[in-house]
C-alpha atoms as a PDB file:
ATOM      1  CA  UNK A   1      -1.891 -35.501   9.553  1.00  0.00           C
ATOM      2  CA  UNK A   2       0.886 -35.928   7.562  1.00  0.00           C
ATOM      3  CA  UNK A   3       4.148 -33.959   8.420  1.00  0.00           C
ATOM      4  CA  UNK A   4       6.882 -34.120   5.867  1.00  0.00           C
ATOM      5  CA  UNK A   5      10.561 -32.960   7.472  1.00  0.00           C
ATOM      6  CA  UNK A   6      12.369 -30.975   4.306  1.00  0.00           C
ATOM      7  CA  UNK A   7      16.245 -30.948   5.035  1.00  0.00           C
ATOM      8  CA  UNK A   8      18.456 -29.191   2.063  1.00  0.00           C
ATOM      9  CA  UNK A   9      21.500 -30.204   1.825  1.00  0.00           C
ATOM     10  CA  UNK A  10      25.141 -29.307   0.001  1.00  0.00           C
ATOM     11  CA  UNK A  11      28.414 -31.694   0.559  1.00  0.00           C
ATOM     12  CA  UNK A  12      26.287 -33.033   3.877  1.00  0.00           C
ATOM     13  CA  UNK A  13      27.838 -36.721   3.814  1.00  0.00           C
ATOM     14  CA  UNK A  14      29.700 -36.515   7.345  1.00  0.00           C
ATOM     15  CA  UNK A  15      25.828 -35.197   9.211  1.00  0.00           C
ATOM     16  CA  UNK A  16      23.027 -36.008   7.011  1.00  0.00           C
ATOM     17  CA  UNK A  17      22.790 -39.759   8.074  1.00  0.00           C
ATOM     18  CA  UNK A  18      22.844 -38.585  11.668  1.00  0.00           C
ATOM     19  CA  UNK A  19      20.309 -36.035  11.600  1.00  0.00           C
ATOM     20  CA  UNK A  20      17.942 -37.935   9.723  1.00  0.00           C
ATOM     21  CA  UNK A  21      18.293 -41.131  12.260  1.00  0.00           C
ATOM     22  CA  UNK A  22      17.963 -38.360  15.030  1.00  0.00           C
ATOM     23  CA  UNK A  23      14.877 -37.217  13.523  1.00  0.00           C
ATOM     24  CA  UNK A  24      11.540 -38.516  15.728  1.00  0.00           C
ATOM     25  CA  UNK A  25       9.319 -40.883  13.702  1.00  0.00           C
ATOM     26  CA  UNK A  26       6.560 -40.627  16.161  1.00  0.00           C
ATOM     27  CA  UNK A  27       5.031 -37.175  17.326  1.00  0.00           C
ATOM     28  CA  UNK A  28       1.532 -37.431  19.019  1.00  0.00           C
ATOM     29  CA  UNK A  29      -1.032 -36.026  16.441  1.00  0.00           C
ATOM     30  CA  UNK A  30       0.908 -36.932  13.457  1.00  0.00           C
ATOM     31  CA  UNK A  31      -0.428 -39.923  11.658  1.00  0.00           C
ATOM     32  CA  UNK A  32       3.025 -40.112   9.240  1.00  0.00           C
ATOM     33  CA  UNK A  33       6.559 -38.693   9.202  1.00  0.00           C
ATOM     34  CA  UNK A  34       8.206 -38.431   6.024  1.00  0.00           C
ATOM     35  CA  UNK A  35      11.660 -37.258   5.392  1.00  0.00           C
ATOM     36  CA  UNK A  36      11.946 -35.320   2.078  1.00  0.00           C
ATOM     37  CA  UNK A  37      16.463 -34.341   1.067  1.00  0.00           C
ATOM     38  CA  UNK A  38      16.992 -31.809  -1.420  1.00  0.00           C
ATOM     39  CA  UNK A  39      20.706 -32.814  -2.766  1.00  0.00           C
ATOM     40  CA  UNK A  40      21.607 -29.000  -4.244  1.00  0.00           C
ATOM     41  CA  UNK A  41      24.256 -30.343  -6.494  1.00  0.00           C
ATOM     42  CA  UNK A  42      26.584 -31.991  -3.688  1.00  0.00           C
ATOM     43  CA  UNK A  43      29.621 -33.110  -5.074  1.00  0.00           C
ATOM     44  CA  UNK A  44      30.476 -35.869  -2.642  1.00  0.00           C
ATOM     45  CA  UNK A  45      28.551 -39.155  -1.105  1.00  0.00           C
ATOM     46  CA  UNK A  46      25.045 -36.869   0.483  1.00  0.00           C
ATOM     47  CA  UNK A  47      22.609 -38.644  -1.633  1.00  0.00           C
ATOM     48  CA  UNK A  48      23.540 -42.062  -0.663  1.00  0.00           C
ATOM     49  CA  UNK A  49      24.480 -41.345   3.562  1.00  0.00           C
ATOM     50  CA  UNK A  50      20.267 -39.400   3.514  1.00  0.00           C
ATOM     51  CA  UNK A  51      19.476 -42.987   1.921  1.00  0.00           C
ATOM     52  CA  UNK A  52      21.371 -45.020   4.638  1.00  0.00           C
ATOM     53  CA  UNK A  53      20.091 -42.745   6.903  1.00  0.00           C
ATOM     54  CA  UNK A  54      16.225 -43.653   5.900  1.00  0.00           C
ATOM     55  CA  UNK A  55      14.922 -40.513   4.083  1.00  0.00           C
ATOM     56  CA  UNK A  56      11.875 -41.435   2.523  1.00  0.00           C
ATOM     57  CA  UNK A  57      12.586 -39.057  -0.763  1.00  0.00           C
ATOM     58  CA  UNK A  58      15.768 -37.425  -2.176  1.00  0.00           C
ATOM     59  CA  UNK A  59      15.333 -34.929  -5.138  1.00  0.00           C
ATOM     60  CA  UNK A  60      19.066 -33.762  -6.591  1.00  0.00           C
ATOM     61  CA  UNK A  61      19.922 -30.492  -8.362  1.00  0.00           C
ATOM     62  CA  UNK A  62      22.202 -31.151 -11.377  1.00  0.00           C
ATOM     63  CA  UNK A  63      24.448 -28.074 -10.058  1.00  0.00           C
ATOM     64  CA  UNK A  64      24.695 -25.883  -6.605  1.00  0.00           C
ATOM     65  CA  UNK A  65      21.378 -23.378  -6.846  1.00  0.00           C
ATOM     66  CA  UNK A  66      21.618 -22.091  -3.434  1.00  0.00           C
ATOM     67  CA  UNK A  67      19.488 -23.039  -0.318  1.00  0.00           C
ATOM     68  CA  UNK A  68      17.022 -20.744  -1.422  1.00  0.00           C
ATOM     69  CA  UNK A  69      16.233 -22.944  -4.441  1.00  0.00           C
ATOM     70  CA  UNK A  70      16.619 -25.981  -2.753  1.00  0.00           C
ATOM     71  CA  UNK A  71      13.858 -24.242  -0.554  1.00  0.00           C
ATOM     72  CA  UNK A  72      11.435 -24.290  -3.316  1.00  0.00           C
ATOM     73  CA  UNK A  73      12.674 -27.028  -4.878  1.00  0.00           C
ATOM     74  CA  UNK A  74      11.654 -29.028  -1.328  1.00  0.00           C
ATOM     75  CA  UNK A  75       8.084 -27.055  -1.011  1.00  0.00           C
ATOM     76  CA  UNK A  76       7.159 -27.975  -4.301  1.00  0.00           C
ATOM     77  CA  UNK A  77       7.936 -31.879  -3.563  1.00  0.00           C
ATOM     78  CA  UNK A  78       6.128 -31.876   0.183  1.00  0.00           C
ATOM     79  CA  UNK A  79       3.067 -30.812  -1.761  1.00  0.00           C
ATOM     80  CA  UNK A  80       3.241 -33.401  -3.910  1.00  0.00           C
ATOM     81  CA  UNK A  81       3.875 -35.631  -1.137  1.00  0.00           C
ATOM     82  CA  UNK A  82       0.225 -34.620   0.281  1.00  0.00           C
ATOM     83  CA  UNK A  83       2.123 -32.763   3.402  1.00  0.00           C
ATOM     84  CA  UNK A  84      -0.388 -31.160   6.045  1.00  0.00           C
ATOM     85  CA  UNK A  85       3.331 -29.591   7.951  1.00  0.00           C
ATOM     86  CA  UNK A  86       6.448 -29.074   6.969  1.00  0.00           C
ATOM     87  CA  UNK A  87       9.087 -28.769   8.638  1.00  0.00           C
ATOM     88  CA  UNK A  88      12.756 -27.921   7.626  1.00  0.00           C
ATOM     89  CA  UNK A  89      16.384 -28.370   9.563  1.00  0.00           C
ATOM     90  CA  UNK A  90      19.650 -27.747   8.594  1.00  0.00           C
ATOM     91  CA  UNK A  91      21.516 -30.683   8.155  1.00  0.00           C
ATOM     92  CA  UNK A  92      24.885 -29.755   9.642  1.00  0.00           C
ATOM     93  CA  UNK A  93      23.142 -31.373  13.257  1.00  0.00           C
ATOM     94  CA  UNK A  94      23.254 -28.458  14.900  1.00  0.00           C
ATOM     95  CA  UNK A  95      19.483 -28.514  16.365  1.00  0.00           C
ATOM     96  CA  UNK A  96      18.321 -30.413  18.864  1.00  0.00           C
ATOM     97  CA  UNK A  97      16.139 -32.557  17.085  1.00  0.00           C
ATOM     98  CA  UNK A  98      13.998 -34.008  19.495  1.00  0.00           C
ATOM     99  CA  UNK A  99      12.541 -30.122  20.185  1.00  0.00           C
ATOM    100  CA  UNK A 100      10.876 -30.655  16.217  1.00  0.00           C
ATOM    101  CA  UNK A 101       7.539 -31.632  18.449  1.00  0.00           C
ATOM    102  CA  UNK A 102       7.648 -28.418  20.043  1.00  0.00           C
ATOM    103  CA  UNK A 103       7.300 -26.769  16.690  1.00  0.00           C
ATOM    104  CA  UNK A 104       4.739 -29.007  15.239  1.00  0.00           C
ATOM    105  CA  UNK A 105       2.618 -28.284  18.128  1.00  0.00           C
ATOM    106  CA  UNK A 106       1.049 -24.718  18.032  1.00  0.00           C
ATOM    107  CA  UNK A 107       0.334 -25.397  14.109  1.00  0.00           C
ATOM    108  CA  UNK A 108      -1.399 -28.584  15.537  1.00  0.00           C
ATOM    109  CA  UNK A 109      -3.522 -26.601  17.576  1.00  0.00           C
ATOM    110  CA  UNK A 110      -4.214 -24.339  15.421  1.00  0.00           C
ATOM    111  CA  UNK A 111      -2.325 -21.020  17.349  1.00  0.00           C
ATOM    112  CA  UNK A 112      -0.499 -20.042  14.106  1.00  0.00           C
ATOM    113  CA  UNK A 113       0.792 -21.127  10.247  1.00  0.00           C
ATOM    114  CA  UNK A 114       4.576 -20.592  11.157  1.00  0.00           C
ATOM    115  CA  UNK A 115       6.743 -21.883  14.301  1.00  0.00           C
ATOM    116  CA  UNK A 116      10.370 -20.166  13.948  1.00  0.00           C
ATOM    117  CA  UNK A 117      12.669 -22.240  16.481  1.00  0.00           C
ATOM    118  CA  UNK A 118      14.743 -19.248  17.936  1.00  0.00           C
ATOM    119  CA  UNK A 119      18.374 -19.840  19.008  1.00  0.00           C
ATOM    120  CA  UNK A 120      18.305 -16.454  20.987  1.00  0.00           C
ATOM    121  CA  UNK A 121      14.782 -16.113  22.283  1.00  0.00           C
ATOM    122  CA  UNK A 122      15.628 -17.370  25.675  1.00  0.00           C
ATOM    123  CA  UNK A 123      19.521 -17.376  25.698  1.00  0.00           C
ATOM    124  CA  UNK A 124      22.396 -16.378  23.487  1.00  0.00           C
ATOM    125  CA  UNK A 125      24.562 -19.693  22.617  1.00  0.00           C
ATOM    126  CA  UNK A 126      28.341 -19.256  21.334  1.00  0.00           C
ATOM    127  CA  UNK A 127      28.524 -17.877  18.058  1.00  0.00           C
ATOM    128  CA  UNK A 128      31.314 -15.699  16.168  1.00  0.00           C
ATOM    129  CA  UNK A 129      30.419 -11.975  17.290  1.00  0.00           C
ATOM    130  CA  UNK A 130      30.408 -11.131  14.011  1.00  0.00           C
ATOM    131  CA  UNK A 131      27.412 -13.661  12.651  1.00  0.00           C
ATOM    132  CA  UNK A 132      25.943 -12.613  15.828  1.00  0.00           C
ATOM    133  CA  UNK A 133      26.107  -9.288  15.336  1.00  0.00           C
ATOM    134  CA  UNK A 134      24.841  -9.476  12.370  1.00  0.00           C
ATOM    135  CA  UNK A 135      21.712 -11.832  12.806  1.00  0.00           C
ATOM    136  CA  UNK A 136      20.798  -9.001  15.429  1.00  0.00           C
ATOM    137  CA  UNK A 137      20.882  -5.993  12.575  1.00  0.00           C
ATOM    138  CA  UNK A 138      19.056  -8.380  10.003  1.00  0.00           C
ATOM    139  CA  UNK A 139      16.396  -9.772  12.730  1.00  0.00           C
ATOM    140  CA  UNK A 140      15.817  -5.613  13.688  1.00  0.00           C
ATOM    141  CA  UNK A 141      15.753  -4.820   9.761  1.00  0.00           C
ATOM    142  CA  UNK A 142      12.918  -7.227   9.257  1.00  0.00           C
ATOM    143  CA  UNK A 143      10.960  -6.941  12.130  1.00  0.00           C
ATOM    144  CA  UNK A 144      10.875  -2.887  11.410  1.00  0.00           C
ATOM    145  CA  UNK A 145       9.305  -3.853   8.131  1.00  0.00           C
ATOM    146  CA  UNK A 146       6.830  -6.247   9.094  1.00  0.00           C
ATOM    147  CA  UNK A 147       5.850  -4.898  12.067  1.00  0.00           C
ATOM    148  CA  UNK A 148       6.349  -8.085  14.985  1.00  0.00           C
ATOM    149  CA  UNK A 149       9.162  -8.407  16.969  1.00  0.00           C
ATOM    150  CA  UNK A 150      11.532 -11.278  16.001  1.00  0.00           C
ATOM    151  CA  UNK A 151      14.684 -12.522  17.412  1.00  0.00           C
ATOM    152  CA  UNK A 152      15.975 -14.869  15.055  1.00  0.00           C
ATOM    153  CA  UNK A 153      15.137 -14.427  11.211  1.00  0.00           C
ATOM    154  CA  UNK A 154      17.906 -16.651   9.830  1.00  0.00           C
ATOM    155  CA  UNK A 155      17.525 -19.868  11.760  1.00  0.00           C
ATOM    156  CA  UNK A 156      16.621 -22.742   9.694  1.00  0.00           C
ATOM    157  CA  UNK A 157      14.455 -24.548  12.060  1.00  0.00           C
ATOM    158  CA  UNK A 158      10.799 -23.745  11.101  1.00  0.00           C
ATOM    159  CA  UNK A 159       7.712 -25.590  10.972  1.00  0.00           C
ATOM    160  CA  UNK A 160       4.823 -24.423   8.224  1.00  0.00           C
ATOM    161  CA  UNK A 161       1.211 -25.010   7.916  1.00  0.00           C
ATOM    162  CA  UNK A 162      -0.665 -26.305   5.124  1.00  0.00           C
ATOM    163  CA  UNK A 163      -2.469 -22.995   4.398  1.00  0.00           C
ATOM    164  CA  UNK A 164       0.763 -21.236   4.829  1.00  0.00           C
ATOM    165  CA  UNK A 165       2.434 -24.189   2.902  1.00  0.00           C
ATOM    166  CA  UNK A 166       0.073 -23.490  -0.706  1.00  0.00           C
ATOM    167  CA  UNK A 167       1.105 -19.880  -0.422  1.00  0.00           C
ATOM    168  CA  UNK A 168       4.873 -19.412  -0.100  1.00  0.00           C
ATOM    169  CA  UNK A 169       6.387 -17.240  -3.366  1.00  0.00           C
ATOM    170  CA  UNK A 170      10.141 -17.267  -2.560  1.00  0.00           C
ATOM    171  CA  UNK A 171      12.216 -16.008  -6.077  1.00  0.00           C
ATOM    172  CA  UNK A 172      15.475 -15.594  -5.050  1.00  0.00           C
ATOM    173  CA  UNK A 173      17.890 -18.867  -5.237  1.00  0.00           C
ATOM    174  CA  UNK A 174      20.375 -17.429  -2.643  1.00  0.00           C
ATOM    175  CA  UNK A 175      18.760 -17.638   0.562  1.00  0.00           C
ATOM    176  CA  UNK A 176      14.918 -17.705   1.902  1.00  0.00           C
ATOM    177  CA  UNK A 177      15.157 -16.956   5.622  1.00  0.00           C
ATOM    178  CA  UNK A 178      13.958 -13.378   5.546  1.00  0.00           C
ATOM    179  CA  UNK A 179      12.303 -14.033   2.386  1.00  0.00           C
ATOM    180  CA  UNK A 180       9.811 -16.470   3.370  1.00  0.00           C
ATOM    181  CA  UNK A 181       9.074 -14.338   6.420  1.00  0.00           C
ATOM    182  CA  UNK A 182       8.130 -11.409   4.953  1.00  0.00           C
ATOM    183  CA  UNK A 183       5.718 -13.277   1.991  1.00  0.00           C
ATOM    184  CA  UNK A 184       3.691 -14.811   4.514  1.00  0.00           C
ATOM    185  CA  UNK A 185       3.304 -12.282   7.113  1.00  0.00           C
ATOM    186  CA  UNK A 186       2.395  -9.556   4.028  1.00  0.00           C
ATOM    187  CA  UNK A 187       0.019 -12.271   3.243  1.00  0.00           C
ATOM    188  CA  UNK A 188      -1.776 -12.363   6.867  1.00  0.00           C
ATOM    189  CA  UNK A 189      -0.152 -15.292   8.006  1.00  0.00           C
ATOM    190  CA  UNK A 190       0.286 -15.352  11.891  1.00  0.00           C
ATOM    191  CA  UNK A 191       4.116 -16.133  12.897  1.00  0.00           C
ATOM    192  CA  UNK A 192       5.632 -16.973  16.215  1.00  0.00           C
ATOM    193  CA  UNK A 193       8.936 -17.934  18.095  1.00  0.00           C
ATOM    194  CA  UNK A 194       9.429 -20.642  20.088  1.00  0.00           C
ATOM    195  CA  UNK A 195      13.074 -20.998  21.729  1.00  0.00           C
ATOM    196  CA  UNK A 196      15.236 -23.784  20.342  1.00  0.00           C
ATOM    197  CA  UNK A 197      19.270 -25.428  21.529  1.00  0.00           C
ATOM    198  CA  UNK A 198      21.634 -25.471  19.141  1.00  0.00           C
ATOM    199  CA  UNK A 199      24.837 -26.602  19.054  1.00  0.00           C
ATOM    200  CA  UNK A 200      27.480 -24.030  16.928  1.00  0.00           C
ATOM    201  CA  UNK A 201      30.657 -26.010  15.300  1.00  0.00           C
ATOM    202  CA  UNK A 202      32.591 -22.638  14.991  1.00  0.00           C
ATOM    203  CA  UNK A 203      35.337 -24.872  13.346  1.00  0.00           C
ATOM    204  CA  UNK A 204      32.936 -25.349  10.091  1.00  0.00           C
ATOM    205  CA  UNK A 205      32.377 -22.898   7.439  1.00  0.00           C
ATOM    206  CA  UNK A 206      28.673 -21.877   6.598  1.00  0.00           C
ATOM    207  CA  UNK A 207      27.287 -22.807   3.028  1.00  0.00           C
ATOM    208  CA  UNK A 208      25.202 -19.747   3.166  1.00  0.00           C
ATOM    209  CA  UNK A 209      27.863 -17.040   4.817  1.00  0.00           C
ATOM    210  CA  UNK A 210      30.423 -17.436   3.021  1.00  0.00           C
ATOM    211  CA  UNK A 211      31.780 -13.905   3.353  1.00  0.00           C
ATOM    212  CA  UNK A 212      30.211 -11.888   5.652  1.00  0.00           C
ATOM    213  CA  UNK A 213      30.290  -8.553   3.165  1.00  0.00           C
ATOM    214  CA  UNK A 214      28.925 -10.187   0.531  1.00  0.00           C
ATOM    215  CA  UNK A 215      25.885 -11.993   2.581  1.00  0.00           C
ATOM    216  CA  UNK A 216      24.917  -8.754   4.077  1.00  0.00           C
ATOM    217  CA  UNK A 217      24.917  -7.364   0.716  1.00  0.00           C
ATOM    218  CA  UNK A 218      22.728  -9.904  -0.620  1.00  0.00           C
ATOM    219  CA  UNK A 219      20.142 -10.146   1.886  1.00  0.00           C
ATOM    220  CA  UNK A 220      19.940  -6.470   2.354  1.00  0.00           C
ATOM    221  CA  UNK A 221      18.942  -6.461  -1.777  1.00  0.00           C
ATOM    222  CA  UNK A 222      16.104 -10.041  -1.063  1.00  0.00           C
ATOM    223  CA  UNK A 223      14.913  -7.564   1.770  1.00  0.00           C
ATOM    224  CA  UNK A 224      14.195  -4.695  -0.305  1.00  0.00           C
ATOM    225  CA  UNK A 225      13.296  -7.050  -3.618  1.00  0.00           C
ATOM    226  CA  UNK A 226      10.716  -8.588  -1.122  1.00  0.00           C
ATOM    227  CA  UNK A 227       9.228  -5.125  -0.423  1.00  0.00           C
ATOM    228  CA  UNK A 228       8.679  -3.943  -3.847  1.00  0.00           C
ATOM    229  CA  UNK A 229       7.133  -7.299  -4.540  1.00  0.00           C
ATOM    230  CA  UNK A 230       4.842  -7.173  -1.792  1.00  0.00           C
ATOM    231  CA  UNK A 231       4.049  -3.531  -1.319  1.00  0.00           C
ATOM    232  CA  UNK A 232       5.135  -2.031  -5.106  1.00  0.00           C
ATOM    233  CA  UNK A 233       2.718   1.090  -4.166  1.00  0.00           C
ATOM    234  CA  UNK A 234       4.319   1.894  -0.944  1.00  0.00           C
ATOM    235  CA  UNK A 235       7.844   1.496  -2.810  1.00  0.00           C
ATOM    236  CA  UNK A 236       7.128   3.082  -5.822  1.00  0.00           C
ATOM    237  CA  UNK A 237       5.180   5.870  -4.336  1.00  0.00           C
ATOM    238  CA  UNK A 238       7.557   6.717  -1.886  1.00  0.00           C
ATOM    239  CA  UNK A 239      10.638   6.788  -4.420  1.00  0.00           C
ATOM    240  CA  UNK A 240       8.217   9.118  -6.545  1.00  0.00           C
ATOM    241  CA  UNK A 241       7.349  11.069  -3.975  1.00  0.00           C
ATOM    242  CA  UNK A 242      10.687  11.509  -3.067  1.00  0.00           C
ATOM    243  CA  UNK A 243      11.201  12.718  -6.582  1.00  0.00           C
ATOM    244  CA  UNK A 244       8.730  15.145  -6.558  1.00  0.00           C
ATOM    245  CA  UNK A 245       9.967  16.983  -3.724  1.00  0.00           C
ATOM    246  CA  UNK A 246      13.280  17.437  -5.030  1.00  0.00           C
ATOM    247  CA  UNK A 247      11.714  18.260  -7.819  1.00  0.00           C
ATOM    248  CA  UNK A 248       9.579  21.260  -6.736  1.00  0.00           C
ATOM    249  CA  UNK A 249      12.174  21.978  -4.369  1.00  0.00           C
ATOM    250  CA  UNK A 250      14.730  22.806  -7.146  1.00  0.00           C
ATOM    251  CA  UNK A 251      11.561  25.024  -8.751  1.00  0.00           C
ATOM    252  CA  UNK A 252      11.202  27.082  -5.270  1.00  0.00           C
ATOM    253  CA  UNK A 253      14.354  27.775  -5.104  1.00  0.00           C
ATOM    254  CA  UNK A 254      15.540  28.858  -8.527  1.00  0.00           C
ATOM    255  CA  UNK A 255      11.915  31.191  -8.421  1.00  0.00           C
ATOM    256  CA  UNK A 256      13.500  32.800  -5.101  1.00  0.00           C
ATOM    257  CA  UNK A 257      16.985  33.556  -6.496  1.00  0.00           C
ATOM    258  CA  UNK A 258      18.499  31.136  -3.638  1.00  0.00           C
ATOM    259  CA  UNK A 259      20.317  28.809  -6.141  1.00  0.00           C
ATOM    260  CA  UNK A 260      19.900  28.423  -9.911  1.00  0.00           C
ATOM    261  CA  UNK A 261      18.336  25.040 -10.700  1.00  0.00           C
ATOM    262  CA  UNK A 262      18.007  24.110 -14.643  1.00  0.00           C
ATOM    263  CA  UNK A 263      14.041  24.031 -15.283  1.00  0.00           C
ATOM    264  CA  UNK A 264      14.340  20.892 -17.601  1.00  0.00           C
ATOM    265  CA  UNK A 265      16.054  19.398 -14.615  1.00  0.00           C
ATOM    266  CA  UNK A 266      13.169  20.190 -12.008  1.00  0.00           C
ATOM    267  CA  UNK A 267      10.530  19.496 -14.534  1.00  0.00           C
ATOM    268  CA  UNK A 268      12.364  16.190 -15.494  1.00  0.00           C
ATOM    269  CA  UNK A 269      12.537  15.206 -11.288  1.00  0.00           C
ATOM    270  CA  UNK A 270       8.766  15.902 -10.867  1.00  0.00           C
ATOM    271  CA  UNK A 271       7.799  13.743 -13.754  1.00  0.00           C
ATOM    272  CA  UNK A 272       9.767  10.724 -13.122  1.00  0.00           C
ATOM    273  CA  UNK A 273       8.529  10.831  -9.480  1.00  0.00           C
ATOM    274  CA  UNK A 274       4.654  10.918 -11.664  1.00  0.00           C
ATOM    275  CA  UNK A 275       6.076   7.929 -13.359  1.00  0.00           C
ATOM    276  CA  UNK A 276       7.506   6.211 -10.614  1.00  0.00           C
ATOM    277  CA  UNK A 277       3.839   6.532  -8.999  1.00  0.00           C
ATOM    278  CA  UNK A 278       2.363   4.767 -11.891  1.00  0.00           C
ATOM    279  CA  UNK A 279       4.557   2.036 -11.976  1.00  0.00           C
ATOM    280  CA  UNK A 280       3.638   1.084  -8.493  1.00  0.00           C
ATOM    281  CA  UNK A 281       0.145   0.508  -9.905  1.00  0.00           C
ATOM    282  CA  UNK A 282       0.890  -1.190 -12.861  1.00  0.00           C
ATOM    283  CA  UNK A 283       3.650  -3.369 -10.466  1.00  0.00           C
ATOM    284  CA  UNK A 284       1.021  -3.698  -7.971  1.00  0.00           C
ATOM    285  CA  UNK A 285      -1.186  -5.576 -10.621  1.00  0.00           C
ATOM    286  CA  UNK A 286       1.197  -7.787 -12.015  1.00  0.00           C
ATOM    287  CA  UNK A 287       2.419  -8.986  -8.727  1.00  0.00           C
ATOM    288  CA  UNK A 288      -1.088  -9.791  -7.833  1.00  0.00           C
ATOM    289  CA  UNK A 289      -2.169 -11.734 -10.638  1.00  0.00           C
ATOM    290  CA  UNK A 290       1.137 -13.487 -10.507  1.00  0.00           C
ATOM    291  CA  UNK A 291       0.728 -14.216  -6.948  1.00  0.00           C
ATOM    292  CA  UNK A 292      -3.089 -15.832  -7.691  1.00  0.00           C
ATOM    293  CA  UNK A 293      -1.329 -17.942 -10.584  1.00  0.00           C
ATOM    294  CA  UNK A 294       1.343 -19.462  -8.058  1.00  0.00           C
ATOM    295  CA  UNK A 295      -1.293 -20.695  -5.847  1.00  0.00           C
ATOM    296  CA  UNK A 296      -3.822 -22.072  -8.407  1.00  0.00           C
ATOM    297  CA  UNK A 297      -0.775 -23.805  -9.763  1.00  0.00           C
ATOM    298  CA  UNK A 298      -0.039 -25.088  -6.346  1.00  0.00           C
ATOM    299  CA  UNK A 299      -3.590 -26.448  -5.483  1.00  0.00           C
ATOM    300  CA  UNK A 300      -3.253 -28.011  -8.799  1.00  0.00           C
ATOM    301  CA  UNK A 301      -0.321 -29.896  -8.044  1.00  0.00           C
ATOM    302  CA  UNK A 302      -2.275 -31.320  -4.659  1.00  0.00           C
ATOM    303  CA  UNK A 303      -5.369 -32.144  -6.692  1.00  0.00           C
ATOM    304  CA  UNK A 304      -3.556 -34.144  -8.782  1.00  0.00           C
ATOM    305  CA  UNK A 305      -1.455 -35.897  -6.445  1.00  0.00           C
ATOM    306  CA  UNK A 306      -4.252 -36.980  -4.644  1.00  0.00           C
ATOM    307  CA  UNK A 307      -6.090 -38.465  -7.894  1.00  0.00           C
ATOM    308  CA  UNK A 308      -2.674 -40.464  -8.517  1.00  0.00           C
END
């Protein structure tokens, strides 16, 4: 079993060499450790501290992409580096590293193809009330939509099978924490929480959150982007049906003299929400094929790694 540990990291030079020599080189059923650094266009000395520190790999974006591309940037390397788990951590040290077996674990044994490490699942650390309060609205937002209770669906501690591993499709470059989440569980892969320490420096600024406004604004649209990607007939079909009812509505109650709708405008409503129907079909086909061309590329990618 191979289990490769994927840390991203931006202007990381004063942690990274810490929390890779914090990071255990010996769990009991895994036959190699590998530490895999994606440098997203750090400006300052990260590359060479994850070297000092011992990471086995370091792949470097030319320019800042975002974590979320630094994400895919770091599945798309543990693939190639034959990984059975992987497992990412921030790399501001703010996880308790030596928990990383307890997330390898139920993957190990087969319970599941994701281990989120909660930071509220047992207590609430110290946080700013407003990231907390915040992490509580997004957490409730996606576990509404996929149907599991979660309470922590922005930590960066998680641990991901290989199955789970071949399949991830995360687009946008921003962020992937509620991203990720909703692919694979849309995609019948079973998720749990297991409750992680963490250590908050309050005095540091976040690379993702940034401004609080603007994050929630963000995530709210990879939230809904993730829905229409995954379940285009629900979305579409519900936005058309939406349309249609206005539509008809408008008919009903120019016909009864209650207020004076234009018919173009009615008629106009109930077609788009037709339209808007279709779409979802059409969407529903494209995201499928394109979804059966990510993972054939994937497998690919493993095949031929292997061969080398």
């Amino acid at each position: 079993m191979n289990l490769v540990i994927l840390i991203p990291a931006y202007n990381e030079e004063s942690n990274i060499e810490k929390v890779i020599l914090n990071l255990p080189r010996k769990i009991l059923g895994i036959d190699k450790t590998q530490v895999l650094v994606i440098n997203d266009g750090s400006t300052d000395r990260t590359v060479e501290f994850a070297l000092n520190g011992g990471a086995d790999k370091v792949v470097s974006h030319k320019t800042n992409m975002g974590v979320g591309a630094a994400f895919m940037t770091g599945i798309r390397n543990a693939i190639s580096m034959q990984a059975d788990i992987v497992l990412t951590i921030d790399a501001d040290s703010q996880f308790d590293s030596n928990q990383i077996p307890e997330l390898v674990v139920p993957i190990l044994n087969s319970q599941c193809d994701v281990v989120i490490g909660s930071r509220f699942l047992k207590e609430v650390p110290k946080i700013p009330k407003i990231k907390l309060i915040g992490n509580k609205i997004f957490t409730k937002i996606v576990s509404a939509v996929l149907g599991q209770r979660f309470t922590d669906t922005q930590t960066g501690l998680r641990a991901y099978s290989k199955n789970a591993l071949m399949s991830i499709s995360v687009v946008n470059e921003f962020t992937y924490t509620q991203e990720v989440l909703i692919d694979l569980k849309f995609k019948g892969f079973k998720i749990i929480e297991v409750p992680v320490r963490v250590t908050f420096d309050n005095k540091r600024k976040s690379r993702v959150v940034k401004n609080v406004f603007n994050y929630s604004y963000r995530a709210l649209a990879v939230i809904i982007r993730s829905i229409i990607y995954h379940r285009p007939i629900l979305a579409f079909g519900l936005f058309g049906l939406f349309l249609c009812i206005v539509g008809i509505g408008a008919k009903l109650l120019t016909i009864y003299n209650i207020l004076s709708v234009s018919r173009g405008l009615s008629t106009g409503l109930i077609i788009l929400g037709a339209v808007s129907f279709m779409l979802g079909l059409f969407a529903n086909v494209v995201f499928k094929r394109q979804a059966f061309t990510e993972k054939d590329i994937r497998h690919y990618m493993r095949e031929s790694s292997l061969k080398d």
